[in-house]
C-alpha atoms as a PDB file:
ATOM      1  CA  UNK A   1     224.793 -12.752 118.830  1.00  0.00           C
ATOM      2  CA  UNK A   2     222.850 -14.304 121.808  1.00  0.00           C
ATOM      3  CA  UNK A   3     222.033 -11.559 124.109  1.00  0.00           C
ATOM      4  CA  UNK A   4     219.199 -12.880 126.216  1.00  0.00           C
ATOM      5  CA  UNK A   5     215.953 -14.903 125.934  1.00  0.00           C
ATOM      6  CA  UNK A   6     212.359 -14.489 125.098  1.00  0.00           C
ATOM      7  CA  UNK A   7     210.893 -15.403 129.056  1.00  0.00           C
ATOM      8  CA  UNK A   8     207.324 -15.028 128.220  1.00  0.00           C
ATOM      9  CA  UNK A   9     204.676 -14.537 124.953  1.00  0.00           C
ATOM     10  CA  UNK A  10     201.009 -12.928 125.617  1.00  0.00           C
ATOM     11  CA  UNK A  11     198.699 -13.499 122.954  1.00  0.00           C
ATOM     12  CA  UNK A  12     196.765 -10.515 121.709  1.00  0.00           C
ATOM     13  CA  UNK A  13     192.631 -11.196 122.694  1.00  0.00           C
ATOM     14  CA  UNK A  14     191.642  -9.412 118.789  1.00  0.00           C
ATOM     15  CA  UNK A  15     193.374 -10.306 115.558  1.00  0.00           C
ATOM     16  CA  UNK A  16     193.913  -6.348 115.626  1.00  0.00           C
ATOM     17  CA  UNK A  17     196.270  -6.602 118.600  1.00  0.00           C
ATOM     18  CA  UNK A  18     199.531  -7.466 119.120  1.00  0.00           C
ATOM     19  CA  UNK A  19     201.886 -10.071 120.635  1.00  0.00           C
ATOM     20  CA  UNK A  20     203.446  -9.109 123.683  1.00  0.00           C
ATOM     21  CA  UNK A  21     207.164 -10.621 124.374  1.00  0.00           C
ATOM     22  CA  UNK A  22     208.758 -10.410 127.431  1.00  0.00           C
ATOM     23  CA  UNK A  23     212.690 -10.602 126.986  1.00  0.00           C
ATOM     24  CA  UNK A  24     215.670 -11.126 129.759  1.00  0.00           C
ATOM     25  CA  UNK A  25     218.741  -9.447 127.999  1.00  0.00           C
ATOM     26  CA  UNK A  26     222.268 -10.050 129.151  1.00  0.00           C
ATOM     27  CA  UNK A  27     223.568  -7.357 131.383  1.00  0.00           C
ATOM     28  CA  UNK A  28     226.268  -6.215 129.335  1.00  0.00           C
ATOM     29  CA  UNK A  29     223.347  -5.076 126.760  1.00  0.00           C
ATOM     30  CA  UNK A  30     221.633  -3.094 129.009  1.00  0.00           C
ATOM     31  CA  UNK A  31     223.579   0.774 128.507  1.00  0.00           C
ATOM     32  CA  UNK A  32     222.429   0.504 124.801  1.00  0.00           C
ATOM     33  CA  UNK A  33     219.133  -0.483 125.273  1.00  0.00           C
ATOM     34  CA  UNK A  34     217.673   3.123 125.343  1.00  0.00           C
ATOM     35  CA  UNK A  35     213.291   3.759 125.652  1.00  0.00           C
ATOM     36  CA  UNK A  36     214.371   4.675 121.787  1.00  0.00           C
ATOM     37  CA  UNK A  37     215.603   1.592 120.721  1.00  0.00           C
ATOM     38  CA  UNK A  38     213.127  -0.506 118.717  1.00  0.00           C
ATOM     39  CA  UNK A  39     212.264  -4.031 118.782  1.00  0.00           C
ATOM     40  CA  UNK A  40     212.016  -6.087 115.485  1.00  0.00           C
ATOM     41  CA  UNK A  41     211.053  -9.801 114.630  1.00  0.00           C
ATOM     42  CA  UNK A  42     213.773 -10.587 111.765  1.00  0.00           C
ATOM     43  CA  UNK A  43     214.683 -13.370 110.049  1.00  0.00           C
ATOM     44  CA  UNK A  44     217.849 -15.317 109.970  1.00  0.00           C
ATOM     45  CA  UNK A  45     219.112 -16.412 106.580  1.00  0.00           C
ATOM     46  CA  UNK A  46     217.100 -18.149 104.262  1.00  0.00           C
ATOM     47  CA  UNK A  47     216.299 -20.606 106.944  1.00  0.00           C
ATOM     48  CA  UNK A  48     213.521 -18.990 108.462  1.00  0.00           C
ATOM     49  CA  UNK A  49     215.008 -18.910 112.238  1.00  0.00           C
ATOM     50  CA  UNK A  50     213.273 -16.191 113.166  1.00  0.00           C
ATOM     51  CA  UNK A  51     214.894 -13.533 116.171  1.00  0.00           C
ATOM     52  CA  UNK A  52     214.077 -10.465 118.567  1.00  0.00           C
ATOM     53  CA  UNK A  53     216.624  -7.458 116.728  1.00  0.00           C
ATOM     54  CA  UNK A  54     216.524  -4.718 119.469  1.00  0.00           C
ATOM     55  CA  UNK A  55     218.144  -1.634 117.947  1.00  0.00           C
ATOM     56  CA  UNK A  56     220.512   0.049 119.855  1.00  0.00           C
ATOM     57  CA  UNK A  57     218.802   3.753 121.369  1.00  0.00           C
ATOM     58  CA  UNK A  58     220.470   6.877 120.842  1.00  0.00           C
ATOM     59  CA  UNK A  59     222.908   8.551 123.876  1.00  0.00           C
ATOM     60  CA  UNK A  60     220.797  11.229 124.353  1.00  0.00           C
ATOM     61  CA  UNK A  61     218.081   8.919 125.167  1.00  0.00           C
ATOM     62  CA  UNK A  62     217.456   7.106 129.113  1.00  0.00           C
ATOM     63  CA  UNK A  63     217.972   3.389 129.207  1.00  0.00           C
ATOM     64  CA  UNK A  64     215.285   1.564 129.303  1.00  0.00           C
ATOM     65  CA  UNK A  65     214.690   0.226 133.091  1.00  0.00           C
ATOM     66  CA  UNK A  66     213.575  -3.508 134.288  1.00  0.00           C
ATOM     67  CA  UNK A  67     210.829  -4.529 133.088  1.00  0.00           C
ATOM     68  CA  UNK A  68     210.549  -1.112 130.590  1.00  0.00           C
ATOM     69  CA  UNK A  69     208.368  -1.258 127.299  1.00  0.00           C
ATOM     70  CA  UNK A  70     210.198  -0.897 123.958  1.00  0.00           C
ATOM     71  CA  UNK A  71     208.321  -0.237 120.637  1.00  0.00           C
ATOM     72  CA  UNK A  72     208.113  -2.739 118.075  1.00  0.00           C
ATOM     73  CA  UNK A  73     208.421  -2.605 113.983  1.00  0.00           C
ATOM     74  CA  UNK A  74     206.937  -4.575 111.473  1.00  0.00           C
ATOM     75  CA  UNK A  75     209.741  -6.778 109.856  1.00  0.00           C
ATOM     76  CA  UNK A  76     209.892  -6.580 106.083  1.00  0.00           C
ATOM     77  CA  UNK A  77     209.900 -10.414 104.993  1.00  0.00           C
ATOM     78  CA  UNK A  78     211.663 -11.539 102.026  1.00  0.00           C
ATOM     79  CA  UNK A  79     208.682 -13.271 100.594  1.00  0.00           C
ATOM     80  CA  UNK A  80     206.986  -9.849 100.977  1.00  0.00           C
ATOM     81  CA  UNK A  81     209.682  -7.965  98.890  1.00  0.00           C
ATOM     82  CA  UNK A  82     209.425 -10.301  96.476  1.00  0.00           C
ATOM     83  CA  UNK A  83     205.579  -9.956  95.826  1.00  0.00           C
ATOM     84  CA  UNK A  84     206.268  -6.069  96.185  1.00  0.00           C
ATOM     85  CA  UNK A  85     209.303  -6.769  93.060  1.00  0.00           C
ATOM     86  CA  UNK A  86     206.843  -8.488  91.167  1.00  0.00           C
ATOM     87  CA  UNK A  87     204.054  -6.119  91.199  1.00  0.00           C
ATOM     88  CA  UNK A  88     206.417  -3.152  90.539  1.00  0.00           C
ATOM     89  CA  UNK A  89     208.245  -5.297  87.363  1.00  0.00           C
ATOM     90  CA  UNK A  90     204.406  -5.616  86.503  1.00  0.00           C
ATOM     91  CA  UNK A  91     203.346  -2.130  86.707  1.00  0.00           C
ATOM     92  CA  UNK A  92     206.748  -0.976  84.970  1.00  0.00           C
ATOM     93  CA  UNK A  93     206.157  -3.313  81.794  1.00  0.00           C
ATOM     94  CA  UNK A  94     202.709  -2.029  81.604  1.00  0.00           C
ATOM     95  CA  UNK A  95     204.051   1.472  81.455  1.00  0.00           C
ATOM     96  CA  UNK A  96     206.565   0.792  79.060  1.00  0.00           C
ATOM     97  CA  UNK A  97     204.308  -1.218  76.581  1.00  0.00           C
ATOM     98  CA  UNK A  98     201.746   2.221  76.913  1.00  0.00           C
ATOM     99  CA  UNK A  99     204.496   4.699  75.468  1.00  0.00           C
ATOM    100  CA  UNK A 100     206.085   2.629  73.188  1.00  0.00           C
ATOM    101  CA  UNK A 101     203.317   2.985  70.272  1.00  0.00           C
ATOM    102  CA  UNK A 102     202.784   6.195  70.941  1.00  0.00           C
ATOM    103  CA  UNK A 103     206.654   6.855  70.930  1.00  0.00           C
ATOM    104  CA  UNK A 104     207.226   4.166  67.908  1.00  0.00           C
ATOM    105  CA  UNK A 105     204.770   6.839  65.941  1.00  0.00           C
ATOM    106  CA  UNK A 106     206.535  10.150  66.893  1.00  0.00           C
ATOM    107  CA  UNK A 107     209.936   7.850  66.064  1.00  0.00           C
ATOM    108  CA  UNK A 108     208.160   7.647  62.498  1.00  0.00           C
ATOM    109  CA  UNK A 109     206.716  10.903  61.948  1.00  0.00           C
ATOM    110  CA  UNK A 110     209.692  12.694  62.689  1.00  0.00           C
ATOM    111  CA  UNK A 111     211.796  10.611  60.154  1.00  0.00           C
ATOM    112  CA  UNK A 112     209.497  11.557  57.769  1.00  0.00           C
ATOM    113  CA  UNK A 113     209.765  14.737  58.322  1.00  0.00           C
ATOM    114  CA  UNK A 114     213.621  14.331  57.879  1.00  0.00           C
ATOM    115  CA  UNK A 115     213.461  12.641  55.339  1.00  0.00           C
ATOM    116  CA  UNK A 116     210.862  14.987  53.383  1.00  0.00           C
ATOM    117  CA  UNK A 117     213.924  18.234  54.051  1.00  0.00           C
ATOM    118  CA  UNK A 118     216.505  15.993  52.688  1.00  0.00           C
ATOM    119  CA  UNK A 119     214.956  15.450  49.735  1.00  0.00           C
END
């Protein structure tokens, strides 16, 4: 949904820092935009358009006033997620190739052991 524009950018002065975006939000947004709600950069699609996601605050919370400061959130990126899917399929084939000999052999000893009371 479009509910405003992005008005302004400041660039951080250290790589540490962040970006600073100054937003003008439709009106009719305004009584959900609490000093609780949170401010996310997400992605649209698989396309890459990229958007400001403002969570809606809590009613127990103020709304946030004219020119008021709302904290931001990393956004989780799909390419991230990914990497994160790899590394965990990774880590879980690793795991499972370290107990399978060990579980192969118990497998074996015990049918031995079966098969040495049957007889």
């Amino acid at each position: 949904m479009d509910a405003g524009e992005i008005t302004d950018i400041q660039v951080p002065r250290t790589p540490s820092g962040k970006f600073r975006l100054k937003l003008k939000v439709d009106q009719k947004f305004h009584p959900i935009i609490r000093k609780d709600s949170v401010a996310t950069i997400s992605t649209e699609g698989m396309v890459d358009n990229k958007f400001v996601d403002i969570g809606k605050g809590s009613d127990h919370s103020p709304e946030c006033p004219p020119g008021g400061t709302l904290p931001s959130e990393e956004a989780v990126e799909m390419s991230e997620l990914m990497r994160q899917g790899k590394a965990l399929a990774k880590t879980a084939q690793e795991t499972i190739t370290d107990i399978r000999k060990p579980a192969d052999g118990a497998i074996d000893n015990i049918t031995h052991l079966l098969d040495m009371q049957i007889k």
